[in-house]
Protein backbone atom coordinates (compact mmCIF):
# COMPACT_ATOMS: atom_id res chain seq x y z
CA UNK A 1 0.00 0.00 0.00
CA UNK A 2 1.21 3.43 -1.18
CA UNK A 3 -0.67 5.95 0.45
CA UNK A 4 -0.05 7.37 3.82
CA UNK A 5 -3.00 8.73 5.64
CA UNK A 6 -2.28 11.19 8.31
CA UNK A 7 -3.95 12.89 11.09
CA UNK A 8 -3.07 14.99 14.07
CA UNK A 9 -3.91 18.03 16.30
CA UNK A 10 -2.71 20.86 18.25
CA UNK A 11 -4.65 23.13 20.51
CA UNK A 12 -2.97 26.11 20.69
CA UNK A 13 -3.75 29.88 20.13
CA UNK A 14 -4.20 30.71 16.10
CA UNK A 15 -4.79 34.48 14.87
CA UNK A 16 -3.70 34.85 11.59
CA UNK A 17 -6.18 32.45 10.30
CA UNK A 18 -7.26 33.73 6.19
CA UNK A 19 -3.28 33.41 5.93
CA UNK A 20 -2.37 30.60 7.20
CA UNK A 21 -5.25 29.12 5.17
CA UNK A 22 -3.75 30.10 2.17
CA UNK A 23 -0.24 29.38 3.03
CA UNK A 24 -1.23 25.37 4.00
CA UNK A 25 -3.32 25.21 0.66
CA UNK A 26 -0.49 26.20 -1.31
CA UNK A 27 1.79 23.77 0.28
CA UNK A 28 -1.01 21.27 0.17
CA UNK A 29 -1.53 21.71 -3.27
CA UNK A 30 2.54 22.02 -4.43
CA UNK A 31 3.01 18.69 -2.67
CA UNK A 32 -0.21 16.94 -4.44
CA UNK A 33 -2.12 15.66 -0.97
CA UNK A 34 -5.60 15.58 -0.33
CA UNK A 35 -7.66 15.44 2.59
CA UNK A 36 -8.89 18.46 4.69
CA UNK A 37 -7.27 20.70 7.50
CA UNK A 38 -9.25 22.59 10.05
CA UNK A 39 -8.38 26.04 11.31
CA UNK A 40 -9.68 28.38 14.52
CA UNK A 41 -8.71 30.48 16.92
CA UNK A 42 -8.57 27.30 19.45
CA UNK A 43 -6.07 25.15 16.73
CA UNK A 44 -5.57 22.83 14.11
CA UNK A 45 -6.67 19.65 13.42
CA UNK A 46 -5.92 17.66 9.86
CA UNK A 47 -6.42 14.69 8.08
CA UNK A 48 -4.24 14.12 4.67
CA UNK A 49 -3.21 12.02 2.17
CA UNK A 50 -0.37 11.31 0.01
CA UNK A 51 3.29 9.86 -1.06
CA UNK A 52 5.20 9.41 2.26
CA UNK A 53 8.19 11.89 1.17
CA UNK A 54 4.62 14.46 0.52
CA UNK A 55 3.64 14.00 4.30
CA UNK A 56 6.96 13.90 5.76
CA UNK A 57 7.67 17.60 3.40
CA UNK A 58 4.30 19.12 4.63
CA UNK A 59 4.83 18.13 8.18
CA UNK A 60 8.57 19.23 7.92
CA UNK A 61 7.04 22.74 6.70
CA UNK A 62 4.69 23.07 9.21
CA UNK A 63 7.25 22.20 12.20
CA UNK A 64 8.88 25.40 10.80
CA UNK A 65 6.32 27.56 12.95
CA UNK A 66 6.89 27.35 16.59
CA UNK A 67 3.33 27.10 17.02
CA UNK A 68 3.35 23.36 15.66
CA UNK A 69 6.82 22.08 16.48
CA UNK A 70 6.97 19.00 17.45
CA UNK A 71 3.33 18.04 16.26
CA UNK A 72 3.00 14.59 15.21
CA UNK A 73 0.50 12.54 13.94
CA UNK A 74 -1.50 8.72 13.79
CA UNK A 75 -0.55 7.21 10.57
CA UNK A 76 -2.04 4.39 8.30
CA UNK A 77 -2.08 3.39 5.14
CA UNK A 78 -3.99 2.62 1.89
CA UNK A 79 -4.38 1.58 -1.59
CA UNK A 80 -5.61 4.89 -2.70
CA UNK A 81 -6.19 8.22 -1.35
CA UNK A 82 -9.46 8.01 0.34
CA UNK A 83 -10.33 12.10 -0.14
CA UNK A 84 -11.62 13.53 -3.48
CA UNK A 85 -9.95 17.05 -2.66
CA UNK A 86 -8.11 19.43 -0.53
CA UNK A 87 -9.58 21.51 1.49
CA UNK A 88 -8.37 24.39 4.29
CA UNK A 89 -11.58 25.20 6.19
CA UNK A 90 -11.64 28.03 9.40
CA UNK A 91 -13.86 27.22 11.79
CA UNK A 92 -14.53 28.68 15.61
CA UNK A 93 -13.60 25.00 16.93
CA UNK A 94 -11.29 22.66 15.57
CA UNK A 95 -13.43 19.94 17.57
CA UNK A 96 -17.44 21.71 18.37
CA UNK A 97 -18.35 21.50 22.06
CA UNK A 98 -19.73 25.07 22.36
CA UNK A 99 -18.40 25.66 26.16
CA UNK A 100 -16.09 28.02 25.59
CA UNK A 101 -14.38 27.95 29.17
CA UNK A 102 -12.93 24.85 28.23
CA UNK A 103 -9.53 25.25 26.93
CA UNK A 104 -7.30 22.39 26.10
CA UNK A 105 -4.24 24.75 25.48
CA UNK A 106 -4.22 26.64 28.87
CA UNK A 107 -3.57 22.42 30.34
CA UNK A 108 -4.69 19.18 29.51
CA UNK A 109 -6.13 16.23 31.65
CA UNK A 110 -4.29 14.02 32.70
CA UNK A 111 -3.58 11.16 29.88
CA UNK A 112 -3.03 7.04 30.22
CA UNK A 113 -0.80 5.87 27.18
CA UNK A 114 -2.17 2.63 25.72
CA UNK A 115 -0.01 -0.11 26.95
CA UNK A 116 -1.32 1.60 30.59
CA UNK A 117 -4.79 1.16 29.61
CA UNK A 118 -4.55 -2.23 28.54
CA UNK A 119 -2.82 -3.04 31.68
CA UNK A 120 -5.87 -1.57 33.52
CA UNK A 121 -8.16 -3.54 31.35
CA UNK A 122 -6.63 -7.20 31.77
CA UNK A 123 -6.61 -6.54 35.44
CA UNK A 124 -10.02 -4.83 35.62
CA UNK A 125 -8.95 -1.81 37.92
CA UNK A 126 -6.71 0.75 37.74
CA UNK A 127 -3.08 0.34 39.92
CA UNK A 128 -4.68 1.38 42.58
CA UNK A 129 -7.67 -1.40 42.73
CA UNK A 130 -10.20 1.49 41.46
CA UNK A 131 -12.85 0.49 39.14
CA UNK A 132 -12.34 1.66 35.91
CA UNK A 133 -14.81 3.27 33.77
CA UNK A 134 -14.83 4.24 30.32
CA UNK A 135 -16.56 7.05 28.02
CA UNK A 136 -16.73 6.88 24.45
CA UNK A 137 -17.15 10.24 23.06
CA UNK A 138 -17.65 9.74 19.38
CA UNK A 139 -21.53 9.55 17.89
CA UNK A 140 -23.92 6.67 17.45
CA UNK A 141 -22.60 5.94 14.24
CA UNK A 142 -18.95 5.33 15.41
CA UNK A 143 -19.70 3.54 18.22
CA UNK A 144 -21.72 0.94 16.10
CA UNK A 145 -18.53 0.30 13.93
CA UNK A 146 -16.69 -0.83 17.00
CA UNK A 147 -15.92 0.42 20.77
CA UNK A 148 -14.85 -1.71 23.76
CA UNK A 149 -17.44 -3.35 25.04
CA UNK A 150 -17.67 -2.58 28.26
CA UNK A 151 -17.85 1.38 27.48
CA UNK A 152 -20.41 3.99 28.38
CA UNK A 153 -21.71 5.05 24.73
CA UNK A 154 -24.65 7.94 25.30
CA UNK A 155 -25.68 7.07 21.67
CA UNK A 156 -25.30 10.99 20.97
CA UNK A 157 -26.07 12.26 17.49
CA UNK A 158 -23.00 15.24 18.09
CA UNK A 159 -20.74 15.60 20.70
CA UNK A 160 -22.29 19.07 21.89
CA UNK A 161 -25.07 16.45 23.16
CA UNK A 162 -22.45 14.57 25.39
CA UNK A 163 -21.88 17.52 28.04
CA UNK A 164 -25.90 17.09 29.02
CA UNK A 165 -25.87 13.44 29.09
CA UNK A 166 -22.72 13.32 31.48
CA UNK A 167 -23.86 15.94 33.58
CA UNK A 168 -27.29 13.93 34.01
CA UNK A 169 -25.51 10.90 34.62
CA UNK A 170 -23.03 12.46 36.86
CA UNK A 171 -23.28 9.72 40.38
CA UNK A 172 -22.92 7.14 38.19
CA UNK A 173 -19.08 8.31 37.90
CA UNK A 174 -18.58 8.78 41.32
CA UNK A 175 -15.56 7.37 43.39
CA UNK A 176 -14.17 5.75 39.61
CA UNK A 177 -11.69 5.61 37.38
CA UNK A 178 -12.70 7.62 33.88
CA UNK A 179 -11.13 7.21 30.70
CA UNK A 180 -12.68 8.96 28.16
CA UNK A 181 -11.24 8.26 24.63
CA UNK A 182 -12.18 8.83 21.05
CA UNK A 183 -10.69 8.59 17.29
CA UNK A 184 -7.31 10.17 17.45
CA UNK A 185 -7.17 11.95 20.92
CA UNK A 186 -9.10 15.51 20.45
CA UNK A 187 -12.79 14.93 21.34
CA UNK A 188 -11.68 13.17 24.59
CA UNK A 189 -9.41 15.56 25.10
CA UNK A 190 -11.33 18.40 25.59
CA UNK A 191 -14.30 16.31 26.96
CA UNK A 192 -11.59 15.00 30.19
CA UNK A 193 -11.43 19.08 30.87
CA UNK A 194 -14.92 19.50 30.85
CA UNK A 195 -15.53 15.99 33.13
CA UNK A 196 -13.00 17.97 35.32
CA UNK A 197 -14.95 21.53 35.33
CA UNK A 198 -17.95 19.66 36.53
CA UNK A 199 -16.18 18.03 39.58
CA UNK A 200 -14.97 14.52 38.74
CA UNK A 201 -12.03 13.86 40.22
CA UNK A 202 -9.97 10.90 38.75
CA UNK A 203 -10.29 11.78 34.48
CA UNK A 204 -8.19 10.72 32.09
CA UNK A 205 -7.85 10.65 28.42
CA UNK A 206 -6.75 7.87 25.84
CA UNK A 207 -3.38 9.60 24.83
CA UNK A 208 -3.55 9.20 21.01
CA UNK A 209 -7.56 7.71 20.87
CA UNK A 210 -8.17 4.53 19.64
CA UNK A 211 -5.52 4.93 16.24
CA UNK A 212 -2.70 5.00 18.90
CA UNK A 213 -4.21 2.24 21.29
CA UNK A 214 -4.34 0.13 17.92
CA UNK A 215 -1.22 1.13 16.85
CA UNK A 216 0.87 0.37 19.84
CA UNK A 217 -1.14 -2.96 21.49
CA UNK A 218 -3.36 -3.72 18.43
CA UNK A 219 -7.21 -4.47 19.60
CA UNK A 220 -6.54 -5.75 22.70
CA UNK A 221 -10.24 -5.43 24.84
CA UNK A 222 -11.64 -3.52 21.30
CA UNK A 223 -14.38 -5.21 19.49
CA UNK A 224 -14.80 -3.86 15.86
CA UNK A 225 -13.40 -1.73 13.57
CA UNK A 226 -12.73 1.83 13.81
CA UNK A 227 -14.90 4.26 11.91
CA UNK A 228 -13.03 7.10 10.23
CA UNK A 229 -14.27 10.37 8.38
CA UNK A 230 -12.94 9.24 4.98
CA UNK A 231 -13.64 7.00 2.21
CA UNK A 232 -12.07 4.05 3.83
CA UNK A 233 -15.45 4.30 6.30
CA UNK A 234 -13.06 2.62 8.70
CA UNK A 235 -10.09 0.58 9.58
CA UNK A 236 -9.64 -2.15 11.28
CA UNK A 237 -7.28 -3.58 14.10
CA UNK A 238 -3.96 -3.59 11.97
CA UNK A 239 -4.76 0.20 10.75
CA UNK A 240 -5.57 -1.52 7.21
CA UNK A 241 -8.74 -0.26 5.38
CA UNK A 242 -11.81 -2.27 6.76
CA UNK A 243 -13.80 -2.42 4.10
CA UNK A 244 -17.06 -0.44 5.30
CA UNK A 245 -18.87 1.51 3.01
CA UNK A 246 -17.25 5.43 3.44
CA UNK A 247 -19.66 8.24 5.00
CA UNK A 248 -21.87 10.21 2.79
CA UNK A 249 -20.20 13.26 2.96
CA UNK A 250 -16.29 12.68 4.98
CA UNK A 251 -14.75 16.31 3.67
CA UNK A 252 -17.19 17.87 5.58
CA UNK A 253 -17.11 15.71 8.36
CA UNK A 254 -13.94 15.03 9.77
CA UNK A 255 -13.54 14.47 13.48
CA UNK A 256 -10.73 12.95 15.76
């Protein structure tokens, strides 16, 4: 397979926006990948496409702003580029919660790596004998493509529903473990911060989402595939295309 698909996130303060969405469409274009990046004020989040030596020059160019040093991303790959275009699109969220006090780039939550949450999940606690609970924050949809089992899934439509359902919910949380987790890392976390600004005590998110945990201990606990906004429709275990019939509409759709 030829194609690397890439995705990754930063939160971090953005004001030149109109610019920088002509600069990354330039480079986009000059480098022939395809996919779709997401600008606003809170970030960036993107999903591309391309020759290997294409990714590894765009992602060379954009570690050449001190705002995204360092940034690195899930990878996969494919037959074929699973976008019909490039697109640079500015947005007020790079992820939509509408609670505006929460703020991934001011601090995170704290984060379990994947070998960590594996560990909790063949021993059924956390290190500390806690009972472990976990959140999935992606949408109805997602979660019907594959999840571990023994999640909490809110069958939301959009994550702006998820706030109001854990809030509801909220003693049912109480005295556990939570690990919330989702795609590639930025749903849960910004949803751990807003678990936190509500009062639970002992969050954490899925460092990575479930592309990492798949990445570095396979499916381990996961049952499924892994929906994705592109026309793969999802991937499975071994990051390999799943076979799933794509989403009606993944440029306009993309989430993490």
């Amino acid at each position: 397979m030829s194609i690397l698909n890439i995705s990754a996130y930063r939160f971090v303060s953005l004001d030149d926006l109109p610019a920088l969405r002509e600069r990354m469409l330039a480079q986009c274009h000059a480098l022939a990948l395809k996919g779709t990046i997401l600008l606003a004020p809170e970030g960036i989040n993107l999903f591309l496409a391309g020759q290997r030596e294409a990714i590894d020059a765009f992602m060379d160019w954009l570690h050449g702003d001190p705002r995204f040093a360092g940034m690195h991303g899930k990878e996969s790959v494919s037959d074929e580029i699973p976008f019909k275009r490039m697109r640079v699109r500015l947005k007020k969220e790079i992820i939509t919660l509408r609670h505006p006090t929460i703020r991934p780039e001011g601090g995170r939550a704290p984060a379990v790596d994947a070998a960590t949450l594996k560990r909790w999940l063949d021993q059924g606690h956390d290190d500390e004998g806690r009972e472990l609970m976990l959140l999935d924050t992606r949408n109805a949809y997602e979660t019907e493509v594959g999840m571990f089992p023994q999640a909490i899934d809110y069958r939301i439509a959009s994550f702006t529903e998820l706030p109001a359902a854990v809030a509801a919910d909220h003693a049912r949380y109480a005295d556990k473990t939570i690990v919330s987790y989702c795609t590639g890392g930025i749903r849960c976390e910004k949803f751990a911060l807003y678990m936190q600004d509500i009062g639970m005590q002992r969050v954490f998110q899925l460092e990575g989402g479930i592309l990492k945990y798949f990445e570095q201990v396979g499916g381990a606990h996961w049952q499924g595939d892994c929906f994705v906004f592109d026309e793969r429709g999802a991937v499975d275990k071994e990051l390999l295309p799943a076979g799933l019939s794509p989403p009606s509409s993944p440029a306009e759709n993309p989430r993490a």
